[in-house]
C-alpha atoms as a PDB file:
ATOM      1  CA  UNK A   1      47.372  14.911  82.254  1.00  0.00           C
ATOM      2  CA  UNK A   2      47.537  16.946  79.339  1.00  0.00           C
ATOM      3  CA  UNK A   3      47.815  16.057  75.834  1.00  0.00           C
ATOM      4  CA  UNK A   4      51.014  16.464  74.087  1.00  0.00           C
ATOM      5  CA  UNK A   5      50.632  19.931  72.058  1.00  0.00           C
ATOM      6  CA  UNK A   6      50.078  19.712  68.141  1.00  0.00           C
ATOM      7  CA  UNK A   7      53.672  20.805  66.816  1.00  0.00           C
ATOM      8  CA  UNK A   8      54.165  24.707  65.313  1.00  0.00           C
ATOM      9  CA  UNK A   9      52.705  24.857  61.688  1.00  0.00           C
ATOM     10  CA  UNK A  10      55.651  26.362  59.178  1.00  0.00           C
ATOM     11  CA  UNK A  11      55.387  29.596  58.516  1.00  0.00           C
ATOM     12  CA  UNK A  12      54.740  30.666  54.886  1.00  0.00           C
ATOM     13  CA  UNK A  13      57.529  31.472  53.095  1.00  0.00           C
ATOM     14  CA  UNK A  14      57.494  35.875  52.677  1.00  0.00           C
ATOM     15  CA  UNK A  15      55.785  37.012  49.232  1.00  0.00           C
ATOM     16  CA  UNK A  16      58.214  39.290  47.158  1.00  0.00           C
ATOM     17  CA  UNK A  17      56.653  42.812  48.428  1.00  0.00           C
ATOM     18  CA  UNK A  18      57.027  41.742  52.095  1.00  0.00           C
ATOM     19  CA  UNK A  19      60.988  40.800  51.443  1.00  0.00           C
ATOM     20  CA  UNK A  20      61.175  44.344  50.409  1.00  0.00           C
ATOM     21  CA  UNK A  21      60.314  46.141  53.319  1.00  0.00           C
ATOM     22  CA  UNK A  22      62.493  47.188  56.221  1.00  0.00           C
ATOM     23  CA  UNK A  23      62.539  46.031  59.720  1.00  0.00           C
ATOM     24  CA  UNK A  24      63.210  48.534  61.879  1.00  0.00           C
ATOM     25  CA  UNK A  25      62.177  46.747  65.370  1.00  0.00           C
ATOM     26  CA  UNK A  26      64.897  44.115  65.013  1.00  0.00           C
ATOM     27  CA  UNK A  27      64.937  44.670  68.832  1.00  0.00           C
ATOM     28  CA  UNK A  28      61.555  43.345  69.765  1.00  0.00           C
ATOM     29  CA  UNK A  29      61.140  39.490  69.792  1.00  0.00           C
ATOM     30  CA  UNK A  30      57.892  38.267  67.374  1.00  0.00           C
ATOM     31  CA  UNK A  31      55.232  37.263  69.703  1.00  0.00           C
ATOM     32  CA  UNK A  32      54.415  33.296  69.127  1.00  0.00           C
ATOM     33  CA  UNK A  33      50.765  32.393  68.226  1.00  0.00           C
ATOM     34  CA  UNK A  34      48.284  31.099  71.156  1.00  0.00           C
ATOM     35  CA  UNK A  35      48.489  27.117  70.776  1.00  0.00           C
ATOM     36  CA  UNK A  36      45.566  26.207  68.762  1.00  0.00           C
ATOM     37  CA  UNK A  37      42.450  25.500  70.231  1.00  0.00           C
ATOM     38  CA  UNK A  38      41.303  21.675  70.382  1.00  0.00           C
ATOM     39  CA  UNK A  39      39.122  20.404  67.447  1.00  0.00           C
ATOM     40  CA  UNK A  40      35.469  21.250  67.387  1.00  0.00           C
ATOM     41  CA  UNK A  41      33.021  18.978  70.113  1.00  0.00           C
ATOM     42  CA  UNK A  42      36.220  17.751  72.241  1.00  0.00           C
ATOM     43  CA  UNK A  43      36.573  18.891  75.482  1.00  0.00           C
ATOM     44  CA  UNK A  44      38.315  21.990  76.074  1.00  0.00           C
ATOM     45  CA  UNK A  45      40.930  21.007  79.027  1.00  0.00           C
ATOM     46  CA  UNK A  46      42.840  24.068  81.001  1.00  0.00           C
ATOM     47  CA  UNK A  47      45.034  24.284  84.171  1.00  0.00           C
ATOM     48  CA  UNK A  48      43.267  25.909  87.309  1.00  0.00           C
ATOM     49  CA  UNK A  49      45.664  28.676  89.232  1.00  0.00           C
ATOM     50  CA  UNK A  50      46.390  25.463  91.762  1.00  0.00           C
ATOM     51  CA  UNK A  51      47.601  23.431  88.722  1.00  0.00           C
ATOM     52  CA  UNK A  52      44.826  20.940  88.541  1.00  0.00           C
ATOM     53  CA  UNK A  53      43.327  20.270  85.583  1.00  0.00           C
ATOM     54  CA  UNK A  54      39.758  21.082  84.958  1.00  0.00           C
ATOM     55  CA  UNK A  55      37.192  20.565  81.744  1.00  0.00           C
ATOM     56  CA  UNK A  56      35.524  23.556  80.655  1.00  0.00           C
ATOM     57  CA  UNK A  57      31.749  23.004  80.730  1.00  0.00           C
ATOM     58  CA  UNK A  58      30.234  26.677  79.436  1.00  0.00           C
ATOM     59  CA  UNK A  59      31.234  30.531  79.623  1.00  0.00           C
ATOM     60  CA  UNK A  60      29.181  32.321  81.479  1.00  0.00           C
ATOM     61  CA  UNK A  61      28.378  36.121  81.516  1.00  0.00           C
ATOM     62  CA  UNK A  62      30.904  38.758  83.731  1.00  0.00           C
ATOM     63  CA  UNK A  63      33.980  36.315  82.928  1.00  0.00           C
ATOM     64  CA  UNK A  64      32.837  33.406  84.769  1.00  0.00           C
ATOM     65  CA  UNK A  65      33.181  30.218  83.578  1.00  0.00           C
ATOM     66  CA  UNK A  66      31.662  26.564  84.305  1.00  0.00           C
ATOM     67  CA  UNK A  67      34.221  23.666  84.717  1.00  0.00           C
ATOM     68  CA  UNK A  68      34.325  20.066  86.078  1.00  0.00           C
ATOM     69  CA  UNK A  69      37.765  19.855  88.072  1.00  0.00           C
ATOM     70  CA  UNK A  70      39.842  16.414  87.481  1.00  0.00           C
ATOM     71  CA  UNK A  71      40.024  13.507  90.160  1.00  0.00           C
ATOM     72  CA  UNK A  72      42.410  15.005  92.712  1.00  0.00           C
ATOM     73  CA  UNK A  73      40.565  16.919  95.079  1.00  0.00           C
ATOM     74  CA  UNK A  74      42.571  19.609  97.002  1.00  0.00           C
ATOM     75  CA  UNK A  75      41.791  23.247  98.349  1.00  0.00           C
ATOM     76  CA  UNK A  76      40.235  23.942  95.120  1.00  0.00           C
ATOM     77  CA  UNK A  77      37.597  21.509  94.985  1.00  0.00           C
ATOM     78  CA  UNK A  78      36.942  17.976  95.594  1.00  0.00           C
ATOM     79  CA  UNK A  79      37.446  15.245  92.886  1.00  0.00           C
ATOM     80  CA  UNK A  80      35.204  15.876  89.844  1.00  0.00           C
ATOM     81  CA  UNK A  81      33.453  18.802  91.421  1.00  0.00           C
ATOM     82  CA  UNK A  82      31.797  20.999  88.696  1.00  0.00           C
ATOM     83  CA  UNK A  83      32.221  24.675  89.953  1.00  0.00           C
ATOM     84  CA  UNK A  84      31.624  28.418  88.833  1.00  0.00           C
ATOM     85  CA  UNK A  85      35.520  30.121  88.342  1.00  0.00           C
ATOM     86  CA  UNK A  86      36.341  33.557  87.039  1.00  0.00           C
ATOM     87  CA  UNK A  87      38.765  34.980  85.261  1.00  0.00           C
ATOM     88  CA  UNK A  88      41.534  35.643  85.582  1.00  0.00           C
ATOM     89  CA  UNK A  89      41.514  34.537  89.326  1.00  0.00           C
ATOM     90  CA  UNK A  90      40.473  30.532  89.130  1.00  0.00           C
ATOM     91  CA  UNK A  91      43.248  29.793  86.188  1.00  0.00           C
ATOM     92  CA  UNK A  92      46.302  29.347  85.361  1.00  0.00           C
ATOM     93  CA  UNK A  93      47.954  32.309  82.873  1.00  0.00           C
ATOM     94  CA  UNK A  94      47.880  31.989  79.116  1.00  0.00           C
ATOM     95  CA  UNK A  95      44.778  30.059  78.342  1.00  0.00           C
ATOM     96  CA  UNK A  96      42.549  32.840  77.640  1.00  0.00           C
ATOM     97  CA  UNK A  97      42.814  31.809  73.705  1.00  0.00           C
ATOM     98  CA  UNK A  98      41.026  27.904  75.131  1.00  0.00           C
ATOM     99  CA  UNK A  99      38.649  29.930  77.235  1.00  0.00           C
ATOM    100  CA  UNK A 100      37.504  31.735  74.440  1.00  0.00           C
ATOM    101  CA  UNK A 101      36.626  28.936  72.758  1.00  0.00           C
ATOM    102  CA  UNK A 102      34.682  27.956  75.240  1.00  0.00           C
ATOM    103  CA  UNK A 103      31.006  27.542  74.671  1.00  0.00           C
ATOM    104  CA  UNK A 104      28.289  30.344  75.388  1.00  0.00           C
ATOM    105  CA  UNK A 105      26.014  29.488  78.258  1.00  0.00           C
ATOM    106  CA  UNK A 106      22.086  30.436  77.290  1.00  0.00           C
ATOM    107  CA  UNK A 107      21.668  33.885  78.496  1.00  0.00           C
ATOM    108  CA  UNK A 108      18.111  33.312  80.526  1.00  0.00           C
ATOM    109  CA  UNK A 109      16.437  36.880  80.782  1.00  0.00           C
ATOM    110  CA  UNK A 110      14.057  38.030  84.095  1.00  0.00           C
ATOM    111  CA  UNK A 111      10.775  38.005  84.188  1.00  0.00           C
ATOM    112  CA  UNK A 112       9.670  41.641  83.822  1.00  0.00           C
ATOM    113  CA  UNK A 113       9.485  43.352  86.836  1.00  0.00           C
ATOM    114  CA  UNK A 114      11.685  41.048  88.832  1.00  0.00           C
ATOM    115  CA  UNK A 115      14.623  44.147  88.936  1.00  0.00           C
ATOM    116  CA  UNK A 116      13.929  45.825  92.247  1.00  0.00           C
ATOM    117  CA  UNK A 117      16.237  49.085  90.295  1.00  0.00           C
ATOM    118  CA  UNK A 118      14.255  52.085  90.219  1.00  0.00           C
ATOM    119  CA  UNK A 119      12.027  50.676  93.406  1.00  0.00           C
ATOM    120  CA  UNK A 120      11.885  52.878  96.501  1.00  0.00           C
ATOM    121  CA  UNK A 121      13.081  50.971  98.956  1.00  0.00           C
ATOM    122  CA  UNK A 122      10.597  53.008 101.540  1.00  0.00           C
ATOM    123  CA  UNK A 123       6.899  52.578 101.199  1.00  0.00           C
ATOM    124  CA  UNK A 124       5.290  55.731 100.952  1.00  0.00           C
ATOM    125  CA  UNK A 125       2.467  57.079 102.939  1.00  0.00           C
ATOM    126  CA  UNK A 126      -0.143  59.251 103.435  1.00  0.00           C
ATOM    127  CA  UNK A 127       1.042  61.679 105.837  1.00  0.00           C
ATOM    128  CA  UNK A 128      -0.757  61.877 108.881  1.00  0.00           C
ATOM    129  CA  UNK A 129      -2.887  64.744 110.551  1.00  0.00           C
ATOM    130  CA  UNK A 130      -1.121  67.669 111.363  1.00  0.00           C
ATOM    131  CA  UNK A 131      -1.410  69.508 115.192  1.00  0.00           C
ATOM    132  CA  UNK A 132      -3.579  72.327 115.303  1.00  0.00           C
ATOM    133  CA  UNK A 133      -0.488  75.360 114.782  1.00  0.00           C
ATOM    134  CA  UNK A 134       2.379  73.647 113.598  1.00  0.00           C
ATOM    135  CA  UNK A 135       4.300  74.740 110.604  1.00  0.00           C
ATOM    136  CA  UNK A 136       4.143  72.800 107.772  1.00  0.00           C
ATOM    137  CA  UNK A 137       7.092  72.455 105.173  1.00  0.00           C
ATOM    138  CA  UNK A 138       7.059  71.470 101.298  1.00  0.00           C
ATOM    139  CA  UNK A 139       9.755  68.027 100.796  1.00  0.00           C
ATOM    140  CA  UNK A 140      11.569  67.938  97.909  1.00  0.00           C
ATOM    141  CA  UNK A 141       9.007  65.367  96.863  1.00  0.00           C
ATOM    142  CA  UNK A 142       6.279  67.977  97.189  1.00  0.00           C
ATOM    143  CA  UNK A 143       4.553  66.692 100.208  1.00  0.00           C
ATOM    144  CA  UNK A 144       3.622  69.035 103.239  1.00  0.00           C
ATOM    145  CA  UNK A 145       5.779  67.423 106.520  1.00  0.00           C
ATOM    146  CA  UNK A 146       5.089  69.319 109.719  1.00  0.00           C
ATOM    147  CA  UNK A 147       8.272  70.261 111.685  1.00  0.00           C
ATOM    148  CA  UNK A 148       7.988  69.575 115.239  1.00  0.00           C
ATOM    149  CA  UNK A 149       8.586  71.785 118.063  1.00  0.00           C
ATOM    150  CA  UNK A 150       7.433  74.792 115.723  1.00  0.00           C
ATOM    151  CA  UNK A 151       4.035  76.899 116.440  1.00  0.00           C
ATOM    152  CA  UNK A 152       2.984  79.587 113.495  1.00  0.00           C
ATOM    153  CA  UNK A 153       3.160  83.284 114.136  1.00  0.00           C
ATOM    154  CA  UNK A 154       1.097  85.227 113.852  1.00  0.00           C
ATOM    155  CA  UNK A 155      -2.029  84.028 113.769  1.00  0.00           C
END
């Protein structure tokens, strides 16, 4: 259950120079502020794409986000399961101004070396002895590979 929302602040009342100036998209409707985001420290609370509720815990990196669903478990979860959800798949539309407010998880960097980019997959050897006559080519890595089923001329 949500809390009721805060009501709309007033707007200010238009300084003199803004009175004076002209309109001219009388057509287009004024887009209404995102609600306000909940008061520092209290829990940030947003609606899952299945329409449960769920508490956001952290913000992750790549748009995923750690919550703690409510007490009515259904396909989404069971009751009071924390989870990893993304967006914009895992929640409901228009909350992206609550999500945002949403605390930053501690970014834990890899040991060095733990990457495997840049790694050959393939262990390189040493290549082996080559028949007596065979032709030997250059690879593009600068090794000599002999190719089979080929006997120099020649000699």
């Amino acid at each position: 259950a949500f809390p009721p929302p805060p009501p709309p602040a007033p707007a200010p009342a238009p300084s003199p120079a803004a009175a004076d100036k002209v309109d001219d998209d009388d057509d287009e409707e004024a887009e209404a502020a995102p609600a306000p985001v909940s008061t520092p420290g209290a829990p940030i609370r947003v609606r899952t794409a299945g329409g449960r509720e769920a508490i956001v815990l952290e913000k992750m990196q790549r748009g995923w986000f750690r919550v703690e669903l409510d007490q009515n478990a259904n396909d989404e979860g069971g009751a009071g399961e924390r989870k990893s959800m993304r967006m914009p798949h895992g929640f409901a539309p228009g909350q992206d101004h609550l999500l945002d407010a949403a605390p930053q998880a501690a970014v834990v960097p890899k040991p060095k070396g733990s990457s495997s980019k840049g790694r050959k997959s393939v262990q390189q050897t040493v290549p082996g002895p080559v028949p007596v006559g065979a032709v030997q080519a250059i690879t593009a890595g600068g090794r000599g590979a002999p190719i089979p089923g080929r006997e120099q001329r020649g000699r």
